[in-house]
PDB file of N, CA and C in Angstrom:
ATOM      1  N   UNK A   1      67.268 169.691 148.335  1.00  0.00           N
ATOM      2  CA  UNK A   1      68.446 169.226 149.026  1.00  0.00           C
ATOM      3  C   UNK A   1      69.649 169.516 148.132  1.00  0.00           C
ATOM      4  N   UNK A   2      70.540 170.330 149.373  1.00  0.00           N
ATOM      5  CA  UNK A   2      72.359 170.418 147.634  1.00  0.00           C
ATOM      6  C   UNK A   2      72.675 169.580 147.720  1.00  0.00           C
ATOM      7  N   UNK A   3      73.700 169.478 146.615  1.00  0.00           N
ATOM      8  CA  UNK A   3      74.633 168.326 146.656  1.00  0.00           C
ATOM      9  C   UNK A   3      75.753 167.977 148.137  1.00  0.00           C
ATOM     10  N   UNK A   4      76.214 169.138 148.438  1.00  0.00           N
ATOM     11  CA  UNK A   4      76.739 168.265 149.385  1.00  0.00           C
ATOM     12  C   UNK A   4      76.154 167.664 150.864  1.00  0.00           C
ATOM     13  N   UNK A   5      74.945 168.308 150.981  1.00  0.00           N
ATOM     14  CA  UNK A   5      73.799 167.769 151.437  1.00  0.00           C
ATOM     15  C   UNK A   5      73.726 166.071 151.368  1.00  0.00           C
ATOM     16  N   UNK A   6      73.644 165.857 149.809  1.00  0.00           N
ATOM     17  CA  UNK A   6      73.102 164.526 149.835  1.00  0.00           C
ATOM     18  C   UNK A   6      74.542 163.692 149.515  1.00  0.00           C
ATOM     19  N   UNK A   7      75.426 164.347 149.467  1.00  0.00           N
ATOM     20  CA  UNK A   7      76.885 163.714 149.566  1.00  0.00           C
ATOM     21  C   UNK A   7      77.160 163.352 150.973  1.00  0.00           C
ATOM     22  N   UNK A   8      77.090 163.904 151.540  1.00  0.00           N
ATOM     23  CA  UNK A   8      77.295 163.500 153.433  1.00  0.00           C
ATOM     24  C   UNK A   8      75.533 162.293 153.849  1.00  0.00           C
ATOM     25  N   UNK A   9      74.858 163.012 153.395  1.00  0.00           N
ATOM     26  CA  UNK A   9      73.544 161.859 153.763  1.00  0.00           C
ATOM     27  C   UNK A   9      73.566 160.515 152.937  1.00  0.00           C
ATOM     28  N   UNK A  10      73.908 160.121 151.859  1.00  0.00           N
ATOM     29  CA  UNK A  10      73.925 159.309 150.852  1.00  0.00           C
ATOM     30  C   UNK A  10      75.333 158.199 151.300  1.00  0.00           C
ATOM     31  N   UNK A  11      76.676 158.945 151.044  1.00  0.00           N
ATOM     32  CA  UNK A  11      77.691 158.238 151.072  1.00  0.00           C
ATOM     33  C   UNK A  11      78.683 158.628 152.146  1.00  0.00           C
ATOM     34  N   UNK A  12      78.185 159.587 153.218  1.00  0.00           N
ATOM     35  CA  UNK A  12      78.828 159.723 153.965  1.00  0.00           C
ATOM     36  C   UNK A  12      80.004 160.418 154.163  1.00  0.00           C
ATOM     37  N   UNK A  13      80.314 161.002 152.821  1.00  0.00           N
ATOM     38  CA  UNK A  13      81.811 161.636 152.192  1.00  0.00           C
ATOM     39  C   UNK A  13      81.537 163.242 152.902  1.00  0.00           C
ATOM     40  N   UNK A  14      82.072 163.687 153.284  1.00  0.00           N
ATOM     41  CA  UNK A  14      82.905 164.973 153.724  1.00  0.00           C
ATOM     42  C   UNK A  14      84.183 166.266 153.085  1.00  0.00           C
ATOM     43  N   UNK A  15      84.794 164.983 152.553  1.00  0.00           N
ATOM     44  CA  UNK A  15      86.049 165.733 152.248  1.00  0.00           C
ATOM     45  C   UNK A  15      85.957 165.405 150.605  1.00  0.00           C
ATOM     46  N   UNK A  16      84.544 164.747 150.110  1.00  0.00           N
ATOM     47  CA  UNK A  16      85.091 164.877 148.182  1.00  0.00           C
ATOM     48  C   UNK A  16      84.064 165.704 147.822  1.00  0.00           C
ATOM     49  N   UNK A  17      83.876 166.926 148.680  1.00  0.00           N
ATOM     50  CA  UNK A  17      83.049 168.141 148.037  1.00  0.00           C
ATOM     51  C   UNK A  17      83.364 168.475 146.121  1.00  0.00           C
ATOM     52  N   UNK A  18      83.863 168.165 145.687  1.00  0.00           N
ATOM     53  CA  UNK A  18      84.185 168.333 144.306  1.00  0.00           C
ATOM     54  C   UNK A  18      84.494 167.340 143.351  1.00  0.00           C
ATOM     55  N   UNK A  19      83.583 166.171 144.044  1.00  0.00           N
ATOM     56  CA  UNK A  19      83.155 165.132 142.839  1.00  0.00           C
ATOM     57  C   UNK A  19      82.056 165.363 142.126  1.00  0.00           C
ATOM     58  N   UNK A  20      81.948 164.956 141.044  1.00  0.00           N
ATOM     59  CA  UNK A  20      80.519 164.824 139.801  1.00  0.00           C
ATOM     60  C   UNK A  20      79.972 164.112 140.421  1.00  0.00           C
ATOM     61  N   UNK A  21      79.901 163.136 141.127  1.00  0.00           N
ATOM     62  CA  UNK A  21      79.292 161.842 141.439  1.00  0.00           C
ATOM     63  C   UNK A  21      77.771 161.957 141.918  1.00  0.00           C
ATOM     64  N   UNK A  22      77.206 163.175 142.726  1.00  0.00           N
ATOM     65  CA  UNK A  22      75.759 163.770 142.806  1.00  0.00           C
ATOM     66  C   UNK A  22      75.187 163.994 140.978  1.00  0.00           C
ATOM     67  N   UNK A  23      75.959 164.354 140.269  1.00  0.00           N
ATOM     68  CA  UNK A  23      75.472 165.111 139.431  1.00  0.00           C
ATOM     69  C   UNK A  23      75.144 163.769 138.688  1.00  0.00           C
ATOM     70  N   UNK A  24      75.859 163.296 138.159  1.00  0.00           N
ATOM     71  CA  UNK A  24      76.388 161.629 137.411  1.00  0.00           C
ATOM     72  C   UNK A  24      75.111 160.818 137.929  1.00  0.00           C
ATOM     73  N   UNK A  25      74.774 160.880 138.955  1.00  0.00           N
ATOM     74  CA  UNK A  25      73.563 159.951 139.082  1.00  0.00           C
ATOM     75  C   UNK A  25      72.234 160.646 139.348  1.00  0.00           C
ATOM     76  N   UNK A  26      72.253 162.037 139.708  1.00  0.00           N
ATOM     77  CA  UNK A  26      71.204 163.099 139.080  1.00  0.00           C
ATOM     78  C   UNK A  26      70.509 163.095 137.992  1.00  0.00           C
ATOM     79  N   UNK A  27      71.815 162.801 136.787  1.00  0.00           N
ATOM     80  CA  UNK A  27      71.478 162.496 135.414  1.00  0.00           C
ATOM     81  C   UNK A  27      71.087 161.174 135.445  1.00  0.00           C
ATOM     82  N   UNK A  28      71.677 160.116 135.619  1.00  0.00           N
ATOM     83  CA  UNK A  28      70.985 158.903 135.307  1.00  0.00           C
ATOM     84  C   UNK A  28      69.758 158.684 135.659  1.00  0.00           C
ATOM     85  N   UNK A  29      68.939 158.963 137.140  1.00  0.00           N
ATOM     86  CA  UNK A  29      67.877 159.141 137.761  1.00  0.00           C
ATOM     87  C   UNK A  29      67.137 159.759 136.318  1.00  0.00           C
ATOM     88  N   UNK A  30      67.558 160.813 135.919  1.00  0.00           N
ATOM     89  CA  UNK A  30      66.527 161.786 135.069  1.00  0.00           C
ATOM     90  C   UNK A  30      66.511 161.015 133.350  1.00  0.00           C
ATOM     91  N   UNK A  31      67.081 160.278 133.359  1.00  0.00           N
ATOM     92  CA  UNK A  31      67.411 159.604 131.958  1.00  0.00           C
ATOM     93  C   UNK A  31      66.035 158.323 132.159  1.00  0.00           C
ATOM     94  N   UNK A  32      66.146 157.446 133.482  1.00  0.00           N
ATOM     95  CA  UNK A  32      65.183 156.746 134.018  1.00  0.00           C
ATOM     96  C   UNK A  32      64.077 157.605 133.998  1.00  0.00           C
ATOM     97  N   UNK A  33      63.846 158.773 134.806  1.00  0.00           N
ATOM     98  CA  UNK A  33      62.360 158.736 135.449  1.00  0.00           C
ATOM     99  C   UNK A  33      61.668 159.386 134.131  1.00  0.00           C
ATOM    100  N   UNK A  34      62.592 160.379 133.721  1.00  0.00           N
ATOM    101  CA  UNK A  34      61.570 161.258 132.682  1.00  0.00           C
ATOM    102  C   UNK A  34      61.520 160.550 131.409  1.00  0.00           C
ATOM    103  N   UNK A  35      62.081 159.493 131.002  1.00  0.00           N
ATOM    104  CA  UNK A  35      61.509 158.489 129.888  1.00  0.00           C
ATOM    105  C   UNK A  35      60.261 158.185 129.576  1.00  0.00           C
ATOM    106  N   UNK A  36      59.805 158.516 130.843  1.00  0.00           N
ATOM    107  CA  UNK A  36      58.095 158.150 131.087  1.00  0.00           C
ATOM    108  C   UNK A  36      57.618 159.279 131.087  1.00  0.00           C
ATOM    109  N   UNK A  37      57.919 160.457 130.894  1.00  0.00           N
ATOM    110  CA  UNK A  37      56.488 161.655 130.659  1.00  0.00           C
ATOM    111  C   UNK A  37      57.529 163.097 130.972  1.00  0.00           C
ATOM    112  N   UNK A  38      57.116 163.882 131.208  1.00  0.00           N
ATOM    113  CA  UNK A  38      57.569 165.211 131.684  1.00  0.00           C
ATOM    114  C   UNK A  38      58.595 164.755 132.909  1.00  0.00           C
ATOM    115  N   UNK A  39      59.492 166.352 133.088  1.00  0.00           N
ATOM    116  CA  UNK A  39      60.637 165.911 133.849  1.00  0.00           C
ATOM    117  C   UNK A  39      59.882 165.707 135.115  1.00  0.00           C
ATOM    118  N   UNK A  40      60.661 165.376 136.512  1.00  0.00           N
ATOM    119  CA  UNK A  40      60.501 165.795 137.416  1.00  0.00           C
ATOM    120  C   UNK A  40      61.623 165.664 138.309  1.00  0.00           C
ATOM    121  N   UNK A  41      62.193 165.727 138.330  1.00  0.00           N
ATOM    122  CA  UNK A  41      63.617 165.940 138.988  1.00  0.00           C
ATOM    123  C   UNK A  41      64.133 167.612 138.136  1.00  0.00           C
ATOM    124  N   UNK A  42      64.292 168.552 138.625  1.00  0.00           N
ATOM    125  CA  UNK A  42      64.273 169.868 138.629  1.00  0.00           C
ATOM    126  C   UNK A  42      65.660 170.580 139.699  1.00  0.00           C
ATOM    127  N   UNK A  43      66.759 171.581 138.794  1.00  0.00           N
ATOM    128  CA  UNK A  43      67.665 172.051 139.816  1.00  0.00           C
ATOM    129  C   UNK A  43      66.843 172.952 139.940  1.00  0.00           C
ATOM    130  N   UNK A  44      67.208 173.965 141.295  1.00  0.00           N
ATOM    131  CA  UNK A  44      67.189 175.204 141.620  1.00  0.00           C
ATOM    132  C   UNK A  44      68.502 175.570 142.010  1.00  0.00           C
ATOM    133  N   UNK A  45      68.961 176.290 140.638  1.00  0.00           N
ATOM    134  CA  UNK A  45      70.297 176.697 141.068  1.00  0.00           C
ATOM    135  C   UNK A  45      70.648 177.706 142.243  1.00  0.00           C
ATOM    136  N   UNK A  46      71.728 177.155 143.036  1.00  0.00           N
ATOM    137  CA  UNK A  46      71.848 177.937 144.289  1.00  0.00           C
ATOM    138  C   UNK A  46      71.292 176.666 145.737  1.00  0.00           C
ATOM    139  N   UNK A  47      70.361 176.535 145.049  1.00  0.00           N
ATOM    140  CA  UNK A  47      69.500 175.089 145.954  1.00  0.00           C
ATOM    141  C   UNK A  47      70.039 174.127 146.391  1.00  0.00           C
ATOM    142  N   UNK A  48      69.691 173.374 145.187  1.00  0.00           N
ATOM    143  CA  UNK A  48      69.874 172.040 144.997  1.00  0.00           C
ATOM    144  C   UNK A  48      68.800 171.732 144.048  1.00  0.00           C
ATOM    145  N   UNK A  49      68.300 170.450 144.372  1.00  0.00           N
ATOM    146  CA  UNK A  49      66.946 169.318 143.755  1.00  0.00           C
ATOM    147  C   UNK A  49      65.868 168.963 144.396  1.00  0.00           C
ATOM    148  N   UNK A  50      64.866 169.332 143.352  1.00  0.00           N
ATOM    149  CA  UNK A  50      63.581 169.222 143.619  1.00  0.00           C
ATOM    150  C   UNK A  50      63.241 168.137 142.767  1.00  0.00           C
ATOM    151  N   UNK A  51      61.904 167.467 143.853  1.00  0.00           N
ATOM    152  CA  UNK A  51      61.395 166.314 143.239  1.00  0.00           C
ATOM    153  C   UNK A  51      59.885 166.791 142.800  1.00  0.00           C
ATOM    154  N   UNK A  52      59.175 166.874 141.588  1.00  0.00           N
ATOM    155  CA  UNK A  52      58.139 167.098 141.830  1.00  0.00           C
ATOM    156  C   UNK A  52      57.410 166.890 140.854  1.00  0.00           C
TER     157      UNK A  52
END
């Protein structure tokens, strides 16, 4: 899923295509999950994010 994908599904925003705010909690998510073992939250640049 891209970011502005999960910017319109998440918070509903439209018009702040050029906030950090996907990325900002991308990272925090990955600061949480991968504390515990190998990553799994993964870009595919061009994509978006994979969970896996």
């Amino acid at each position: 899923m891209g970011r502005n994908q999960i910017m319109e599904t998440v918070w509903g925003l439209g018009e702040y295509r050029r906030s950090r705010v996907v990325e900002m909690f991308i990272s925090r998510l990955r600061q949480k999950i991968d504390a515990q073992g190998s990553p799994l939250i993964h870009t595919a640049r061009g994509v978006g994010y994979i969970l896996c």
